[in-house]
N, C-alpha and C. Protein backbone atom coordinates (compact mmCIF):
# COMPACT_ATOMS: atom_id res chain seq x y z
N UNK A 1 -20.81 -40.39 -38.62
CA UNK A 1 -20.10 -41.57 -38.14
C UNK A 1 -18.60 -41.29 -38.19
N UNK A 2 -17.82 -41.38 -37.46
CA UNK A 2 -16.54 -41.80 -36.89
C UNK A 2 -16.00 -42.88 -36.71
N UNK A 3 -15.12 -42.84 -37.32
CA UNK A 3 -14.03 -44.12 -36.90
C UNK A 3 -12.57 -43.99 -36.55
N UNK A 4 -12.12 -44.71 -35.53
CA UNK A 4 -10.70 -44.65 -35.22
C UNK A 4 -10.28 -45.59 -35.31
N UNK A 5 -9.41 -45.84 -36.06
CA UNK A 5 -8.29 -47.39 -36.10
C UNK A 5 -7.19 -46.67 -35.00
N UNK A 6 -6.63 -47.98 -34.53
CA UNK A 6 -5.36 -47.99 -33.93
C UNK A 6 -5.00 -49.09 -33.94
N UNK A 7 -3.70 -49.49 -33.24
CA UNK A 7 -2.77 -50.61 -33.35
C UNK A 7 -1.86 -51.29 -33.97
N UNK A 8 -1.72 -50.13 -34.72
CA UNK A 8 -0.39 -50.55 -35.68
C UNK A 8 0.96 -50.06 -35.51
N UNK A 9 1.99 -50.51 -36.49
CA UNK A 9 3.36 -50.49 -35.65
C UNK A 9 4.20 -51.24 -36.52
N UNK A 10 5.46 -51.24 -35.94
CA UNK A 10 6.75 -52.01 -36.37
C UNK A 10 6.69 -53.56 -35.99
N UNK A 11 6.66 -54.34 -36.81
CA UNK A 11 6.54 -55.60 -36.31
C UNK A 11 7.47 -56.51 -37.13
N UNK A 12 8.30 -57.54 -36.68
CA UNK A 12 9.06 -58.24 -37.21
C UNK A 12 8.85 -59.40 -38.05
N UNK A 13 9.02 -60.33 -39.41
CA UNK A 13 8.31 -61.06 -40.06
C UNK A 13 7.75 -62.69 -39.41
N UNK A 14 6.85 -62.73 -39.53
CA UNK A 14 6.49 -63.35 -38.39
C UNK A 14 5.51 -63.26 -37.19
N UNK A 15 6.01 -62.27 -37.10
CA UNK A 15 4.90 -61.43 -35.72
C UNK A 15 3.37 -61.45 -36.06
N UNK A 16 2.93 -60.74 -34.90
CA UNK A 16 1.55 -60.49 -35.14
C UNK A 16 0.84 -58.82 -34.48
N UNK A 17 -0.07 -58.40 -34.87
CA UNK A 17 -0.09 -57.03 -34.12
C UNK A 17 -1.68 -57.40 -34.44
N UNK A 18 -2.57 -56.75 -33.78
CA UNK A 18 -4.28 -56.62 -33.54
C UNK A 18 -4.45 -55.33 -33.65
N UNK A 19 -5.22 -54.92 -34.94
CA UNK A 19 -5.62 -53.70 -35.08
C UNK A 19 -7.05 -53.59 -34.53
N UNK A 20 -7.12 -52.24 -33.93
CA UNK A 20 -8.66 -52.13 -33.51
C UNK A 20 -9.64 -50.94 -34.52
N UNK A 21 -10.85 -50.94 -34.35
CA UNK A 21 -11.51 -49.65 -34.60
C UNK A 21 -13.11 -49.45 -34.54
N UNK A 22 -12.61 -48.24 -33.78
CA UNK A 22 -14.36 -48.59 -32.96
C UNK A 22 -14.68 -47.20 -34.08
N UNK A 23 -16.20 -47.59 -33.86
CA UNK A 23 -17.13 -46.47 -34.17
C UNK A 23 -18.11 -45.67 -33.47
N UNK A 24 -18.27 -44.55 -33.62
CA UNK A 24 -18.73 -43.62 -33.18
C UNK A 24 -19.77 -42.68 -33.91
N UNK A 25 -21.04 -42.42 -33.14
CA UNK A 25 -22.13 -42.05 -33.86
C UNK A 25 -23.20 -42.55 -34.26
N UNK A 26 -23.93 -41.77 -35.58
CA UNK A 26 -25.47 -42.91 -35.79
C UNK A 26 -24.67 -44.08 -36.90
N UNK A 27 -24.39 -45.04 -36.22
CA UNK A 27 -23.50 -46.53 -37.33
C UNK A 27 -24.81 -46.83 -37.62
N UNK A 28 -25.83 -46.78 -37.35
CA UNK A 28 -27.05 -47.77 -37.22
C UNK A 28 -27.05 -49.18 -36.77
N UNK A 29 -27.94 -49.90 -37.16
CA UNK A 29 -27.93 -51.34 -36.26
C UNK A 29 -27.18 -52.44 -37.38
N UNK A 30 -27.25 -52.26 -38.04
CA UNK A 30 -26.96 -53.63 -39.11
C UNK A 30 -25.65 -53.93 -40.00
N UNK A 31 -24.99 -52.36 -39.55
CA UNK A 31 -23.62 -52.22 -40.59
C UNK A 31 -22.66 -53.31 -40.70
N UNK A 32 -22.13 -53.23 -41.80
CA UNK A 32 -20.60 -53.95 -42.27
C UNK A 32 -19.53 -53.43 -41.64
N UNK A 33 -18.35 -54.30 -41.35
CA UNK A 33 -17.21 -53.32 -41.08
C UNK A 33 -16.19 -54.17 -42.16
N UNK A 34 -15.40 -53.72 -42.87
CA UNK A 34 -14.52 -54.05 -42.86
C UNK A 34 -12.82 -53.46 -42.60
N UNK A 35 -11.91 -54.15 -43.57
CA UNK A 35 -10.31 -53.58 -43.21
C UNK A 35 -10.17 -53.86 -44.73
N UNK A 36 -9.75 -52.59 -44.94
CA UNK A 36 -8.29 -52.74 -46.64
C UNK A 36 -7.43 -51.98 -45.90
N UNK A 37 -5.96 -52.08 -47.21
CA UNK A 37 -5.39 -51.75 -47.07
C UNK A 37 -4.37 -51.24 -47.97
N UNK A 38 -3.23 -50.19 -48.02
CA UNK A 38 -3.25 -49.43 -49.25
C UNK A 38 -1.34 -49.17 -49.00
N UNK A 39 -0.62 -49.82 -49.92
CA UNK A 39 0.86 -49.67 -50.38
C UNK A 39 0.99 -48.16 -51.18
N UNK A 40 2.49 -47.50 -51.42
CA UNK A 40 2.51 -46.95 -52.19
C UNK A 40 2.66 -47.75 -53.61
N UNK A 41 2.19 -46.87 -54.46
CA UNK A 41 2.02 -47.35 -56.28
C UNK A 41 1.19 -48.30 -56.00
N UNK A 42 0.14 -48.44 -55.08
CA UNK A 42 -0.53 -49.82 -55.52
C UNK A 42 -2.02 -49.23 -54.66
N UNK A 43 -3.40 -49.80 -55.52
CA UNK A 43 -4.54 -49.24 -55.61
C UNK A 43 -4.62 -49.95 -54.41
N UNK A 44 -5.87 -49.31 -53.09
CA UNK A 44 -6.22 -50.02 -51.94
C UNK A 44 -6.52 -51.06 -52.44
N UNK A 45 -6.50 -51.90 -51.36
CA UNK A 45 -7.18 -54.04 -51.65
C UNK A 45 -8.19 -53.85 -50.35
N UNK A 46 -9.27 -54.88 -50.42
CA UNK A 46 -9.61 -55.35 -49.69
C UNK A 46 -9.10 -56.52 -48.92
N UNK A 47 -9.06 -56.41 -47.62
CA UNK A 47 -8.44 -57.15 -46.56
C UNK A 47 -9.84 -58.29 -46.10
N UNK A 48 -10.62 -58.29 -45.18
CA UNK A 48 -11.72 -58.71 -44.60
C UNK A 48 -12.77 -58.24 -44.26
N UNK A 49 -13.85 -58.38 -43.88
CA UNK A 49 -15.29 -57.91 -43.54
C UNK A 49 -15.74 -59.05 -42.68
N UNK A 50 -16.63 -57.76 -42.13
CA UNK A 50 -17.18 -58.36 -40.97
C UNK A 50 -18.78 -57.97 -41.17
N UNK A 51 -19.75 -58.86 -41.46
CA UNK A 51 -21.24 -58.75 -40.83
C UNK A 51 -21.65 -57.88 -39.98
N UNK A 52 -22.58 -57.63 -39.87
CA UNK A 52 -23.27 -57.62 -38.43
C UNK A 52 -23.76 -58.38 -37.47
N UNK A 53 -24.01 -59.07 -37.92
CA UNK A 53 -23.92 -60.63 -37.73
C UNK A 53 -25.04 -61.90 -37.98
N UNK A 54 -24.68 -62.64 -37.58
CA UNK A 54 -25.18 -64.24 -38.17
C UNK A 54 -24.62 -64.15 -39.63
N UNK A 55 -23.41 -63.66 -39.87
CA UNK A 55 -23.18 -64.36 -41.23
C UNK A 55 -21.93 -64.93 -41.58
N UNK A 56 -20.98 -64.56 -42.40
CA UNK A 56 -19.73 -65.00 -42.30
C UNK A 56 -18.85 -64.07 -42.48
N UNK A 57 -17.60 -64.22 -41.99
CA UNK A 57 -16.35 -63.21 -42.39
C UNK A 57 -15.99 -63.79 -43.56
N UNK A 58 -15.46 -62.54 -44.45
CA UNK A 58 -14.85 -63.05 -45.79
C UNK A 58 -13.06 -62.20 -45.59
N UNK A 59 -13.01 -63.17 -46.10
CA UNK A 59 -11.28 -62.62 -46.08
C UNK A 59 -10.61 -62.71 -47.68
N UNK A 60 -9.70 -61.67 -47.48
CA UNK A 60 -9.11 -61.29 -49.31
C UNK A 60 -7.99 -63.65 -49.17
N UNK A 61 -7.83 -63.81 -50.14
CA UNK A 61 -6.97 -65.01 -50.54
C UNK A 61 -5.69 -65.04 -49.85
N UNK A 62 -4.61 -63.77 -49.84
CA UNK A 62 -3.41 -63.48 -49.35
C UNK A 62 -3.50 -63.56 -47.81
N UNK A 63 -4.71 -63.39 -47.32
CA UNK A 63 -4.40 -62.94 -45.65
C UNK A 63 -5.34 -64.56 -44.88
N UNK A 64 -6.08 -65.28 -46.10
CA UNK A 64 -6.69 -66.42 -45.32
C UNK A 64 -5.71 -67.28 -44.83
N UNK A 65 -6.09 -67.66 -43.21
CA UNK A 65 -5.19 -68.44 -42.37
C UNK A 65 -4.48 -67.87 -41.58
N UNK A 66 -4.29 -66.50 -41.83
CA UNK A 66 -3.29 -65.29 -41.39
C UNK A 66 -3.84 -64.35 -40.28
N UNK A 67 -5.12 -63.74 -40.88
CA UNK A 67 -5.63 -62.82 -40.26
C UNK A 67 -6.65 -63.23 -40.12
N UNK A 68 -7.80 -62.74 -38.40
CA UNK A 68 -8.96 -62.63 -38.46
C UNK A 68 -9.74 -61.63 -38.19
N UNK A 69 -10.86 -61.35 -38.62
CA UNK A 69 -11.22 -60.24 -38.35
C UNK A 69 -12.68 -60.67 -37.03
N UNK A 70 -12.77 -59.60 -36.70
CA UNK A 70 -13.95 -59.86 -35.29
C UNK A 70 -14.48 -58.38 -34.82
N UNK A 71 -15.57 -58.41 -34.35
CA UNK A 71 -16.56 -57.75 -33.85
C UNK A 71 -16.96 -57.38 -32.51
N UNK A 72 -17.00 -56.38 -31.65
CA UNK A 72 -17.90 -56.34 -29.94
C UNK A 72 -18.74 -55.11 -30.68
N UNK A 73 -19.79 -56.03 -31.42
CA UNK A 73 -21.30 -55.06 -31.43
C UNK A 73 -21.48 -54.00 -30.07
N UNK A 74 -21.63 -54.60 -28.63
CA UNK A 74 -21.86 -53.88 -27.94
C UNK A 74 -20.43 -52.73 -27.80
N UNK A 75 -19.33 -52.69 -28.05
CA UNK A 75 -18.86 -51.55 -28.13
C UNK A 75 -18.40 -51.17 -29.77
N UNK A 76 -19.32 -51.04 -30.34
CA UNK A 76 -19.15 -50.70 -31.83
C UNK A 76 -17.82 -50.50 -32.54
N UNK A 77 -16.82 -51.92 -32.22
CA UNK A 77 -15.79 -51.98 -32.44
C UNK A 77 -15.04 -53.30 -33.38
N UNK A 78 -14.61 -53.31 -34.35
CA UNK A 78 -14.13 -54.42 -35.30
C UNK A 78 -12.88 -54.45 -34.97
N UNK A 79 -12.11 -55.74 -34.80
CA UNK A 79 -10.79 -55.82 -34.75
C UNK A 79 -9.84 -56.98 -35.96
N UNK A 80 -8.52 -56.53 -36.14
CA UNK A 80 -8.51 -57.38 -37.49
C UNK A 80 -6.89 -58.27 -36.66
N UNK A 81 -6.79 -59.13 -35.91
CA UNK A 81 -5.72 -59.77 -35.62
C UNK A 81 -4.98 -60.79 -36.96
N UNK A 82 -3.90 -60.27 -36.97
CA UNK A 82 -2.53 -60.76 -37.74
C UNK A 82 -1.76 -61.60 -36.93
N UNK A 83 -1.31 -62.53 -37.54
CA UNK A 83 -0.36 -63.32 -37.49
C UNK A 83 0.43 -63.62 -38.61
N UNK A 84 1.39 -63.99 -38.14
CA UNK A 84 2.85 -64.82 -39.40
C UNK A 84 2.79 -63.27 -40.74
N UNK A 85 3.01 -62.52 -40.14
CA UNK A 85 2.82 -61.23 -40.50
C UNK A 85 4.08 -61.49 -41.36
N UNK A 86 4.55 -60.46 -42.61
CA UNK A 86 5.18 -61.03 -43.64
C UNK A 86 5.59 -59.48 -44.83
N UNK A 87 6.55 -59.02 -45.08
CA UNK A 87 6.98 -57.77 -45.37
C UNK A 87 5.77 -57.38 -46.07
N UNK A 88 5.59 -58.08 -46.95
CA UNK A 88 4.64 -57.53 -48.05
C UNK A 88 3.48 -57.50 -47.52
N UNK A 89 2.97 -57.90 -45.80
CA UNK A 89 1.49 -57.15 -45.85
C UNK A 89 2.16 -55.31 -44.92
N UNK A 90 3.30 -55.16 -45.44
CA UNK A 90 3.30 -53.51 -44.81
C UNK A 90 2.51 -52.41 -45.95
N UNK A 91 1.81 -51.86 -45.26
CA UNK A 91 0.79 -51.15 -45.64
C UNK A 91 0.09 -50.20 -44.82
N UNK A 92 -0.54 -49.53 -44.75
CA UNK A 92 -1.77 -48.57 -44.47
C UNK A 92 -2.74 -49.32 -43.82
N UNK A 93 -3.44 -49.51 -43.01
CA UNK A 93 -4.38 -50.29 -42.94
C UNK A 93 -5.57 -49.23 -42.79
N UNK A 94 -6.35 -49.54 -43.31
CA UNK A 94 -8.03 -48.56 -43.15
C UNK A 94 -9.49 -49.50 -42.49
N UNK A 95 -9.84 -49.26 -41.38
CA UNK A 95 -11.67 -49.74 -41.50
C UNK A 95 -12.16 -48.93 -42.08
N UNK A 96 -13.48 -49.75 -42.54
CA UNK A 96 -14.31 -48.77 -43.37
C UNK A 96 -15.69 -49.71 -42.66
N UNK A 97 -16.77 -48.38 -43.01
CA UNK A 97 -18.50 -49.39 -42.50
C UNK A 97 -19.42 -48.83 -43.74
N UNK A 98 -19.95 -49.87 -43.74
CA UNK A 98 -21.01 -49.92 -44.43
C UNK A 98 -22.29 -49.71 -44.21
N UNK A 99 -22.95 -48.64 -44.25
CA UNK A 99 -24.34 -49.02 -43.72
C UNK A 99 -25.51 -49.96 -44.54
N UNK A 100 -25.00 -50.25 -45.77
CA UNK A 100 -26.10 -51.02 -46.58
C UNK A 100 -25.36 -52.26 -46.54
N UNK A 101 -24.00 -52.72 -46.37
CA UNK A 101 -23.67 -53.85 -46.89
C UNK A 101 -22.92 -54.18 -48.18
N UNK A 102 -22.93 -53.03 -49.00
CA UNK A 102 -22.21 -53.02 -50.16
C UNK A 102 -21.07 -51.63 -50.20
N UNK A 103 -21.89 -50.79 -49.91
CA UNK A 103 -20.65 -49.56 -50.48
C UNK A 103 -20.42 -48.93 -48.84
N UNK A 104 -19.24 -48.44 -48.86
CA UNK A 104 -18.57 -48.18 -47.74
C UNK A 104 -18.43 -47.12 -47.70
N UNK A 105 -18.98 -46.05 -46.91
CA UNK A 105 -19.57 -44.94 -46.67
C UNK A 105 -18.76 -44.20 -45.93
N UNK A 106 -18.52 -44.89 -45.27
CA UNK A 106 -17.82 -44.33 -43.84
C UNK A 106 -16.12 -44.94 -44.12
N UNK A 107 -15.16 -43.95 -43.61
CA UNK A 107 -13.88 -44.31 -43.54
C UNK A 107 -12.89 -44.00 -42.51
N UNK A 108 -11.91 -44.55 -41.45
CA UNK A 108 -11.15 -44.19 -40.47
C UNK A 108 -9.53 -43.72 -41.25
N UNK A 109 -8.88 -42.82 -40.62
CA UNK A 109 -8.00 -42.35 -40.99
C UNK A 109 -6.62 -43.61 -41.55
N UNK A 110 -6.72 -44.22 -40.81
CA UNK A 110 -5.48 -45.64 -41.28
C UNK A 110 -4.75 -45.75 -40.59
N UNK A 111 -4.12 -46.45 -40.29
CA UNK A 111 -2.91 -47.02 -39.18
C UNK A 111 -1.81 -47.42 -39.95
N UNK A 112 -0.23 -47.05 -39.59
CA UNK A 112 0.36 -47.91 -40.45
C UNK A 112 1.08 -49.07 -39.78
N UNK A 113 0.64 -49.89 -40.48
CA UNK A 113 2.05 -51.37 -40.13
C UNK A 113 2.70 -51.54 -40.94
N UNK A 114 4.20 -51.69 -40.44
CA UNK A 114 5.16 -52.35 -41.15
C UNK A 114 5.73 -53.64 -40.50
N UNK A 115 6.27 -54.42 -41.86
CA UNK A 115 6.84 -55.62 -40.87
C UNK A 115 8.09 -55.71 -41.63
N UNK A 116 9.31 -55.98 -40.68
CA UNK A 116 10.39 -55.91 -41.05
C UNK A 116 10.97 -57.64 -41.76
N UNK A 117 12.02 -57.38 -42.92
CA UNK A 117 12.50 -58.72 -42.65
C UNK A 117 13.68 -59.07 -41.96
């Protein structure tokens, strides 16, 4: 399995940028996707997850209201749209998939966003 994030960038506080990341390969049928994301001096966080579906997105406390995360099953692709974007979410951003639902197996290289103040 493969993954590519893209869509990240310089963005001003406030703004918003839509990260994408599709997958590639045997994902199987049922996987998780989610997004963390990783500062220097500071351990990755989890950002949001995404089902496979019929269930719910969960989002980390800091990014609820902010960010959503979303799914095109048919092109095996998760996307995590930002808004009211805000210095302190500049970071690394990573998808990751799950094939069981718990541990995250699979990992895409990272994208970085920054947001200026």
């Amino acid at each position: 399995v493969q993954l590519q994030a893209s869509g990240g960038g310089l963005v001003q506080a406030g703004g918003s940028l839509r990260l994408s990341c599709a997958a590639s390969g045997r994902t199987g049928r049922s996987y998780v996707m989610g997004w963390f994301r990783r500062t220097p001096g500071k351990e990755r966080e989890f950002v949001a997850r995404e089902p496979w579906r019929g269930g719910s997105s969960t989002y980390a406390d800091f990014v609820k209201g902010r960010f959503t995360i979303s799914r095109d099953n048919a092109k095996d692709t998760v996307y995590l749209q930002m808004h009211s974007l805000k210095p302190e979410d500049t970071a690394i951003y990573y998808c990751a998939l799950s094939p069981s639902g718990t541990i995250y197996r699979y990992w895409g290289q990272g994208t970085q966003v920054t947001v200026s103040s």
